[in-house]
Protein backbone atom coordinates (compact mmCIF):
# COMPACT_ATOMS: atom_id res chain seq x y z
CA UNK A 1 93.06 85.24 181.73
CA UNK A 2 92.85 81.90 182.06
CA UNK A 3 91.59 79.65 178.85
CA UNK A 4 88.53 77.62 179.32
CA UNK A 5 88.34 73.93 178.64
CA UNK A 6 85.07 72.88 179.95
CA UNK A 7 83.35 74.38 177.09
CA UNK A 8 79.65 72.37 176.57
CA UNK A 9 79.32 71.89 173.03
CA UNK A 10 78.88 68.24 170.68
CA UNK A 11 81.24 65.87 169.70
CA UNK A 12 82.07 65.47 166.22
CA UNK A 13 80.96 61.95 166.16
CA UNK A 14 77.69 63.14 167.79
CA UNK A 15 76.92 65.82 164.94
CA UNK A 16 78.02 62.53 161.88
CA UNK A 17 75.38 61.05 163.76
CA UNK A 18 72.97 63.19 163.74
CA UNK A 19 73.87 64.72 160.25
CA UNK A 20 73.51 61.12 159.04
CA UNK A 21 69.97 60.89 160.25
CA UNK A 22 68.75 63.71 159.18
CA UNK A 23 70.04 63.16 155.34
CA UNK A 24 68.41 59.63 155.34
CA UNK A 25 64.58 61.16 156.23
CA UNK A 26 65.17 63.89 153.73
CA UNK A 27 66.11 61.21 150.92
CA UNK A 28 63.28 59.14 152.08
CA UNK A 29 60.23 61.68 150.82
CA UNK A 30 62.31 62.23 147.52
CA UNK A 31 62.36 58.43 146.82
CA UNK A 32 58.45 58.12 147.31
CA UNK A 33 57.93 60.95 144.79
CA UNK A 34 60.00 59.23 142.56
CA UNK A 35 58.04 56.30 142.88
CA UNK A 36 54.87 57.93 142.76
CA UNK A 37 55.85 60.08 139.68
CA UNK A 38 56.59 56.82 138.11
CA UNK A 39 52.83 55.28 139.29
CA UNK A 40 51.27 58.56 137.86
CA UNK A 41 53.18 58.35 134.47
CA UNK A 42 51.80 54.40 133.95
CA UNK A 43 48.10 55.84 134.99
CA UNK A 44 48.18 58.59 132.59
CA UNK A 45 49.72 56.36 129.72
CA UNK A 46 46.90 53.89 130.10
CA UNK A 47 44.21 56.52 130.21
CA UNK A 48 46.05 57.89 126.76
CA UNK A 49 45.98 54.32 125.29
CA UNK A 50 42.38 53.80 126.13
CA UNK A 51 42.13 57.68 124.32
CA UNK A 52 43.67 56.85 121.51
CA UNK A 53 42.01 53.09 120.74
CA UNK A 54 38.97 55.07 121.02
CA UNK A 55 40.09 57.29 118.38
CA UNK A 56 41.53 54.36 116.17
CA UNK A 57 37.68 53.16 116.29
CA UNK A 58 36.17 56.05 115.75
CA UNK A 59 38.33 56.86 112.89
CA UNK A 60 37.76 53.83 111.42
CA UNK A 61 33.74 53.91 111.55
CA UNK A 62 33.79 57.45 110.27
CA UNK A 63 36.12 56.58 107.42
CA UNK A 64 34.60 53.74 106.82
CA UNK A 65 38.00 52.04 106.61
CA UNK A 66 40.01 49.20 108.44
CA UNK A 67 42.46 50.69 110.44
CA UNK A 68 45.72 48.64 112.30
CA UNK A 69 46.35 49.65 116.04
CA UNK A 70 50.23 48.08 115.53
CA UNK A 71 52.44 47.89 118.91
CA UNK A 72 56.00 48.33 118.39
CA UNK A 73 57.26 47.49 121.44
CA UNK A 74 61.19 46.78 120.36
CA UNK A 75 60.96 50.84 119.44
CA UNK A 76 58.49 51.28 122.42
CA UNK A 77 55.93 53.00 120.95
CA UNK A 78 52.22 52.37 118.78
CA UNK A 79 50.63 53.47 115.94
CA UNK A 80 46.93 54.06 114.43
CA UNK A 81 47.13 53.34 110.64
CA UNK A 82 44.77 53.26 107.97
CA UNK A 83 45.04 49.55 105.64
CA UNK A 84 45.62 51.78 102.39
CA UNK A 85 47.63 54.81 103.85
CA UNK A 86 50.19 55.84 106.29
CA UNK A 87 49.91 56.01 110.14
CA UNK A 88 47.65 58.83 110.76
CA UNK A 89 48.82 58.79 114.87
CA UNK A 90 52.51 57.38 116.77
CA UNK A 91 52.97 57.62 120.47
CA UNK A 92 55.77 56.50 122.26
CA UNK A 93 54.87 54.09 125.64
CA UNK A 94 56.97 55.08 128.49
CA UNK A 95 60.34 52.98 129.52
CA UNK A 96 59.76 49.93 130.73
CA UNK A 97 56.21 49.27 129.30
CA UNK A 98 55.98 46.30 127.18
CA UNK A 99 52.77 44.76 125.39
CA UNK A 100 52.65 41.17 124.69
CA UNK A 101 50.78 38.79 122.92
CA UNK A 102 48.15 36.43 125.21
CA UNK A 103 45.01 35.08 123.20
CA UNK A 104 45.59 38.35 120.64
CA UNK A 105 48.89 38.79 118.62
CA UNK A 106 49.94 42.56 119.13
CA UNK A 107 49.33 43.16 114.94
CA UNK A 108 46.06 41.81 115.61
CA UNK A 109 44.34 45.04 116.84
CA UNK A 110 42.05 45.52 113.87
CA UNK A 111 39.14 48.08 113.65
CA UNK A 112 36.41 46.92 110.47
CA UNK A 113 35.06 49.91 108.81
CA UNK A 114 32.15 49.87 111.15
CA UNK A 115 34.10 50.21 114.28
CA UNK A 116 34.34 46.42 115.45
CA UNK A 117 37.14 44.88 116.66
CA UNK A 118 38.46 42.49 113.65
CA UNK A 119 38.77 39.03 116.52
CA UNK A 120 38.38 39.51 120.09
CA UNK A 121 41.03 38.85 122.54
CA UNK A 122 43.63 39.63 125.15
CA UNK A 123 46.99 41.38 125.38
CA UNK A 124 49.45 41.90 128.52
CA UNK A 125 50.74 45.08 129.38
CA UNK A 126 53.87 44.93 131.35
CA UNK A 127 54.81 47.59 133.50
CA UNK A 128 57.91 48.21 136.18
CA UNK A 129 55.38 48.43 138.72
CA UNK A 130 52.33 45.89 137.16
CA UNK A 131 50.73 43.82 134.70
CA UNK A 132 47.46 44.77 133.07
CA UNK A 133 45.20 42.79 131.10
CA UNK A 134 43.64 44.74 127.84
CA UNK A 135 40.60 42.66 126.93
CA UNK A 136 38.82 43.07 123.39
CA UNK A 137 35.10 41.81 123.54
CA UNK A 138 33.32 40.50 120.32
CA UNK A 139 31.10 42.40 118.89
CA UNK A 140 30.64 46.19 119.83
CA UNK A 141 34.40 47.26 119.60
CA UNK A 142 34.34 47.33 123.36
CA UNK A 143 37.47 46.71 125.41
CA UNK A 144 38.78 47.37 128.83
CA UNK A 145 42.06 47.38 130.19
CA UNK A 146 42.37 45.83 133.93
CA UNK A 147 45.02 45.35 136.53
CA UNK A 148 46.39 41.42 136.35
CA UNK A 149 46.62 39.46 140.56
């Protein structure tokens, strides 16, 4: 028996190649989730801050007392709480959210004890991937939060 050298197979260099490829598309899909995961978790924390403004209004009306929306954003989270009593709700925001004053200081968010806003105004809400605009309007109470550019 004689050995056999003309064996048709890949070159090692060939199969780095190839192996190399093929690890760069899989880590491509897993960095999109990522970065949709992270679009998702800003969505649902703005929905949740809408949520619970309406709830800092509605308490307020219904207790007929003026309650504080405060922003912490040093510890990263906010809090609903009553003038004459303790917070009644705390959230943390998610990392890398910031709110900052514009026309509206962020201890300004005041709810009278009919359910208007205390003085209208604006505060920016930084995010890794945006900046959105939450806009009080005189009168009603009403507000609306709005991607900035």
């Amino acid at each position: 028996m004689t050995p056999v050298f003309n064996e048709k197979g890949h070159t090692m260099t060939e199969m780095l190649i190839v192996l190399g490829i093929l690890i760069i598309f899989t880590a491509w899909p897993i960095h999109s989730l990522y970065t949709f995961y992270q679009v998702k978790e800003i969505e649902r924390f703005l929905h949740v801050l809408e949520e619970d403004l309406l709830f800092a209004q509605q308490y307020a009306y219904s207790h007929e007392e003026v309650t504080q929306f405060l922003f912490n954003s040093s510890a990263g989270s906010y809090s609903i709480k009553p003038f004459h009593s303790s917070a009644v709700k705390s959230k943390k925001m998610p990392e890398g959210v910031y709110v900052e004053s514009a026309s509206l200081k962020e201890s300004d968010v005041v709810f009278t004890a009919n359910g208007n806003i205390r003085r209208p105004g604006t505060l920016t809400i930084d995010t890794p991937n945006k900046r959105y605009r939450l806009v009080f309007l005189l009168g009603s109470g009403r507000f609306y939060i709005e991607p900035m550019g």
